[in-house]
Structures are given as structure tokens and as C-alpha cells.
Protein backbone atom coordinates (compact mmCIF):
# COMPACT_ATOMS: atom_id res chain seq x y z
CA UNK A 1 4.03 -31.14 1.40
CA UNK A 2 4.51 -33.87 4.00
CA UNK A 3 7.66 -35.58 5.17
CA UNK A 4 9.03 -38.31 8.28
CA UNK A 5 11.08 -35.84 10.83
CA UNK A 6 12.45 -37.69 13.66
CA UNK A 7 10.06 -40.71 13.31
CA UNK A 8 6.89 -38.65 13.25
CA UNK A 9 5.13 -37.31 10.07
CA UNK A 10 4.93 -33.86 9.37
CA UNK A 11 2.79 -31.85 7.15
CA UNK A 12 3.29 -28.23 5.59
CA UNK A 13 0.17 -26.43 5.05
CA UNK A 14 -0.81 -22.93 4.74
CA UNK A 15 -2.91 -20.72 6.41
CA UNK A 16 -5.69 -21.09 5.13
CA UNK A 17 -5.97 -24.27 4.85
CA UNK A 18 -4.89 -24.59 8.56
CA UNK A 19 -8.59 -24.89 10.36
CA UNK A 20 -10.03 -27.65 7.62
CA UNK A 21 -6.85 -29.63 7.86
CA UNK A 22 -7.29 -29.62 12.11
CA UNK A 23 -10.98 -30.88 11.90
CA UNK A 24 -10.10 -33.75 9.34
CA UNK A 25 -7.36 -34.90 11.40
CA UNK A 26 -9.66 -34.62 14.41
CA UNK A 27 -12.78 -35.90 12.89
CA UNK A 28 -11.85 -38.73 10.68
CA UNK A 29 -12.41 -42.01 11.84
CA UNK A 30 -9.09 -43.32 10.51
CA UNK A 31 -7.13 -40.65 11.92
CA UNK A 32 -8.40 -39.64 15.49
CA UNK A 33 -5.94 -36.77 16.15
CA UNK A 34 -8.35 -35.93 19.84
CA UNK A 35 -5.39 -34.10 21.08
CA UNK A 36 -3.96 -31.41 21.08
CA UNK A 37 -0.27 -31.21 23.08
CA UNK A 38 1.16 -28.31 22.10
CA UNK A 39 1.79 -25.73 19.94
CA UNK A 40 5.09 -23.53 19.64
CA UNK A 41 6.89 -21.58 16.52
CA UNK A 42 10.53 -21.39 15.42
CA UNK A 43 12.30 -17.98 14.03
CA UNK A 44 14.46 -18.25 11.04
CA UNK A 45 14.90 -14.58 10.37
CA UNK A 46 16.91 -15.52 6.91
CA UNK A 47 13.37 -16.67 5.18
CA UNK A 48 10.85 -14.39 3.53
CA UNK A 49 8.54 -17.01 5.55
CA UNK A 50 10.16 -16.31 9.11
CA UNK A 51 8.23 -18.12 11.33
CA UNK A 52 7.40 -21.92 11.44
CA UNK A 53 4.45 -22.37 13.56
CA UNK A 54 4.40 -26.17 14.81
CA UNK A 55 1.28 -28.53 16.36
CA UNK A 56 1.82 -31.37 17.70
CA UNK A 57 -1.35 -33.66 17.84
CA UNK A 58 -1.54 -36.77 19.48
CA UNK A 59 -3.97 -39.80 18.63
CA UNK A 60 -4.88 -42.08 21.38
CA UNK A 61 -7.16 -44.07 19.87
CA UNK A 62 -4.12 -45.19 17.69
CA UNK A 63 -1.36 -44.17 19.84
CA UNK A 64 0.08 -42.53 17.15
CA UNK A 65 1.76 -38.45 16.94
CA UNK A 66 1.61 -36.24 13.89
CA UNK A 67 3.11 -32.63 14.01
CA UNK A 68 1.51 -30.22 11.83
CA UNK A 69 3.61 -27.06 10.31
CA UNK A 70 2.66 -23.53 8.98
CA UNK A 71 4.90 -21.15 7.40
CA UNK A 72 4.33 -17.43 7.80
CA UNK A 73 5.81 -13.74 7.95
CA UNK A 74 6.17 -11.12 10.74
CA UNK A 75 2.25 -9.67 8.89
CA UNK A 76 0.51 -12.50 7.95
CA UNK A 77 -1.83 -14.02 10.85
CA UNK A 78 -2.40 -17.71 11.00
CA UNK A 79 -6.24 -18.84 11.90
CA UNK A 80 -7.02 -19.61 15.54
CA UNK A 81 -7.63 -23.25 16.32
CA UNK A 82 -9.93 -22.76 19.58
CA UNK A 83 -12.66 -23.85 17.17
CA UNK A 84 -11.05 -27.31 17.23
CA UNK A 85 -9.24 -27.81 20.36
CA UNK A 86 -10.13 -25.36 23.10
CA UNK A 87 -6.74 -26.16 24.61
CA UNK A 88 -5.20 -23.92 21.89
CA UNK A 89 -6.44 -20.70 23.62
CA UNK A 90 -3.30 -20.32 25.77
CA UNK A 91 -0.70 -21.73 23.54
CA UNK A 92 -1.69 -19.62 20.91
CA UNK A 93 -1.16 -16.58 23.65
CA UNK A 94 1.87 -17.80 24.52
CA UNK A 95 3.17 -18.09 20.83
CA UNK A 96 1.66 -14.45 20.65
CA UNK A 97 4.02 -13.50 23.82
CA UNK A 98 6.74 -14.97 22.85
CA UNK A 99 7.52 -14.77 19.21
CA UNK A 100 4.86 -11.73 18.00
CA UNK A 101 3.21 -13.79 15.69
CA UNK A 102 -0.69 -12.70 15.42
CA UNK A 103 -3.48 -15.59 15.49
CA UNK A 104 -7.03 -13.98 13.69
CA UNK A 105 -9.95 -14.91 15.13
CA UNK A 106 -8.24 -15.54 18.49
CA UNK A 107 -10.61 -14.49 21.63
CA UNK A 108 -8.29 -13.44 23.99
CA UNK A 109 -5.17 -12.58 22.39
CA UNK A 110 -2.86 -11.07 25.04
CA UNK A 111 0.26 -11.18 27.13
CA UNK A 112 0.99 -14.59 29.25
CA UNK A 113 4.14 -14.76 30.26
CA UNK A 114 5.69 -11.17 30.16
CA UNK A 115 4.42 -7.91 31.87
CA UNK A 116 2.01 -6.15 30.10
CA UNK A 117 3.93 -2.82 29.23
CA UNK A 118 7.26 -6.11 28.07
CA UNK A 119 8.60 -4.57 25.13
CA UNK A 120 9.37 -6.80 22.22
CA UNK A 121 9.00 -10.39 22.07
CA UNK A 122 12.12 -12.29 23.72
CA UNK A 123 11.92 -15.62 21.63
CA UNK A 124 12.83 -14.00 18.05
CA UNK A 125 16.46 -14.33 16.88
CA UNK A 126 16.24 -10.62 16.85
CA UNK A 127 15.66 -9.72 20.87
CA UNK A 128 18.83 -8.33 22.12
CA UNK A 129 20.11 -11.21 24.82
CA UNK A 130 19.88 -7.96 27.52
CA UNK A 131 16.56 -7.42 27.07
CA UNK A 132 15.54 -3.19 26.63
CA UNK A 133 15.20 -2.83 30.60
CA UNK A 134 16.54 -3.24 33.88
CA UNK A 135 13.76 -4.10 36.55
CA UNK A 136 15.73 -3.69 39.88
CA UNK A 137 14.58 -3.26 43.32
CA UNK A 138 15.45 0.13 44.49
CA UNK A 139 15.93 0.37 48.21
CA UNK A 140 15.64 4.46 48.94
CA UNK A 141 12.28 4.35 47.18
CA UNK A 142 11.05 1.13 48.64
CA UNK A 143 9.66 0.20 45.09
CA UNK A 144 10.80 -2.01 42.06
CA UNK A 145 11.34 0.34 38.91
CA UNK A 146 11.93 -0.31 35.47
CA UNK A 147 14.91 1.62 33.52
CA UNK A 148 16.47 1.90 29.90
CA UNK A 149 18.98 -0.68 30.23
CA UNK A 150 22.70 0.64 29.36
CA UNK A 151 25.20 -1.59 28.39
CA UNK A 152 29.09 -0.63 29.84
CA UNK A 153 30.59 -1.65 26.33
CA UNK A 154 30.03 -2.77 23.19
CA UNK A 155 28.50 -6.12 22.00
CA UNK A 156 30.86 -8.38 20.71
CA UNK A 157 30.48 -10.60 17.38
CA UNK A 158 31.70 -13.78 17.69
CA UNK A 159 32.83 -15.92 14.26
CA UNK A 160 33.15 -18.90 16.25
CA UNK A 161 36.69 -19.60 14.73
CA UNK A 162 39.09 -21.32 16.14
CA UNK A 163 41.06 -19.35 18.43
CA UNK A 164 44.39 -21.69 18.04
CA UNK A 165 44.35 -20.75 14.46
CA UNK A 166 45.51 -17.27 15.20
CA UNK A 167 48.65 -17.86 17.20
CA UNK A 168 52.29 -18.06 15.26
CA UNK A 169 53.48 -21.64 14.37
């Protein structure tokens, strides 16, 4: 499946055909896709497929852009791409950091941007906006510490109505 988003042509693939697709756009002399600028996902937690995992190649042989797409759950793990760009080692971690999702054949799959013992993974729709912990300096210890956060009341749902609409005519 392949359609024009924002100017810019985008193609749907799967998994597995992730890795073959990345060296044809690399490798074909009509196509030139050298680089590699970035690769990030996008949670919709309503789909069966949750995550979108986007690349975004550039060619500047032909000064042209293409952004690839891959659909996938919270279990299935989408093929590393170090093979093809070695650039994709760290934005494949920080995808991994970020939004959980696993990348197979990945060399160095590990935290980036969060502490090691960083519960959860703070981009998904489903992190709490408070996070699990409090990190606070504490001054009689003369130490930072880490503590079960506790929140003083209850989280509020919002159904972005109109608040006018309430109020008596």
C-alpha cells in the first residue's frame, strides 16, 4: 500500500518485508535512498496494530524524501535495519526507550534516554502523565532518591465539552 502524505510518498509494508524493501530503495540506481534521517513510531492504542513505526529516507542524488511505514503490535518485533544504514543503531534504541517496541536482530538494544531501572516507556498513550516515581534531591541524606510517586487526588477525565453549555440560559 503506498499513498502522497503531506507531499511525500509513503509506503506500508510489513515486517518482513521491511529489510528487502530498505536495500532496494538504497541500492537501486533509480531510487538512491543513501540516507537515512530518522526513524520514530506513533501509538494508536485503539488498533489491533498499535504502533506505526516510521523512516524517513532521504535521496540526495535526486533530492527527493520518501517515508517508509510499518504496522505492528505491543509482541511482534520489526527487523533491525543496521544491516542497511548503520545510523539506525541508535534510533532504533531510542524507539526501544521510548515506545517499548522490540527490534530483532538489533545489537545493542538498550536504554538511551531514560535511567536504566525507568519503568515503563513514557511515549505510549498509556504512560500515566506523572510518571511511577518521584526522583527528588533529599537534603538530610545528601543523596537523590527515587520514591513511589503518590498523587494528592484523583485524576480527572476531561470530555473536552464546552463549559458554557452547562450554565442556565
Amino acid at each position: 500500500q503506498s499513498s502522497l502524505m503531506y507531499q511525500e510518498p509513503t509506503i506500508f509494508t510489513t515486517p518482513d518485508h521491511l529489510v528487502p524493501l530498505m536495500y532496494f530503495l538504497r541500492d537501486h540506481v533509480n531510487l538512491q535512498f543513501k540516507t537515512m534521517v530518522d526513524i520514530t513510531a506513533v501509538d494508536f492504542p485503539e488498533r489491533p496494530a498499535r504502533f506505526e513505526v516510521v523512516y524517513h529516507l532521504l535521496s540526495p542524488r535526486w533530492n527527493n524524501r520518501i517515508r517508509i511505514k510499518v504496522c505492528v503490535d505491543e509482541l511482534t518485533p520489526v527487523p533491525s535495519i543496521m544491516g542497511v544504514y548503520s545510523g539506525a543503531n541508535w534510533f532504533e534504541r531510542e524507539v526501544w526507550d521510548m515506545f517499548g517496541i522490540f527490534f530483532a536482530g538489533h545489537t545493542d538494544l538498550r536504554r538511551i534516554l531514560t535511567d536504566y531501572g525507568f519503568t515503563g516507556f513514557p511515549l505510549r498513550k498509556d504512560f500515566p502523565l506523572t510518571g511511577y516515581t518521584e526522583v527528588r534531591y533529599d537534603y538530610s541524606k545528601k543523596r537523590v532518591i527515587s520514591e513511589p510517586l503518590e498523587l494528592t487526588q484523583e485524576f480527572r477525565y476531561f470530555d473536552f465539552a464546552s463549559p458554557w453549555d452547562t450554565l442556565p440560559r
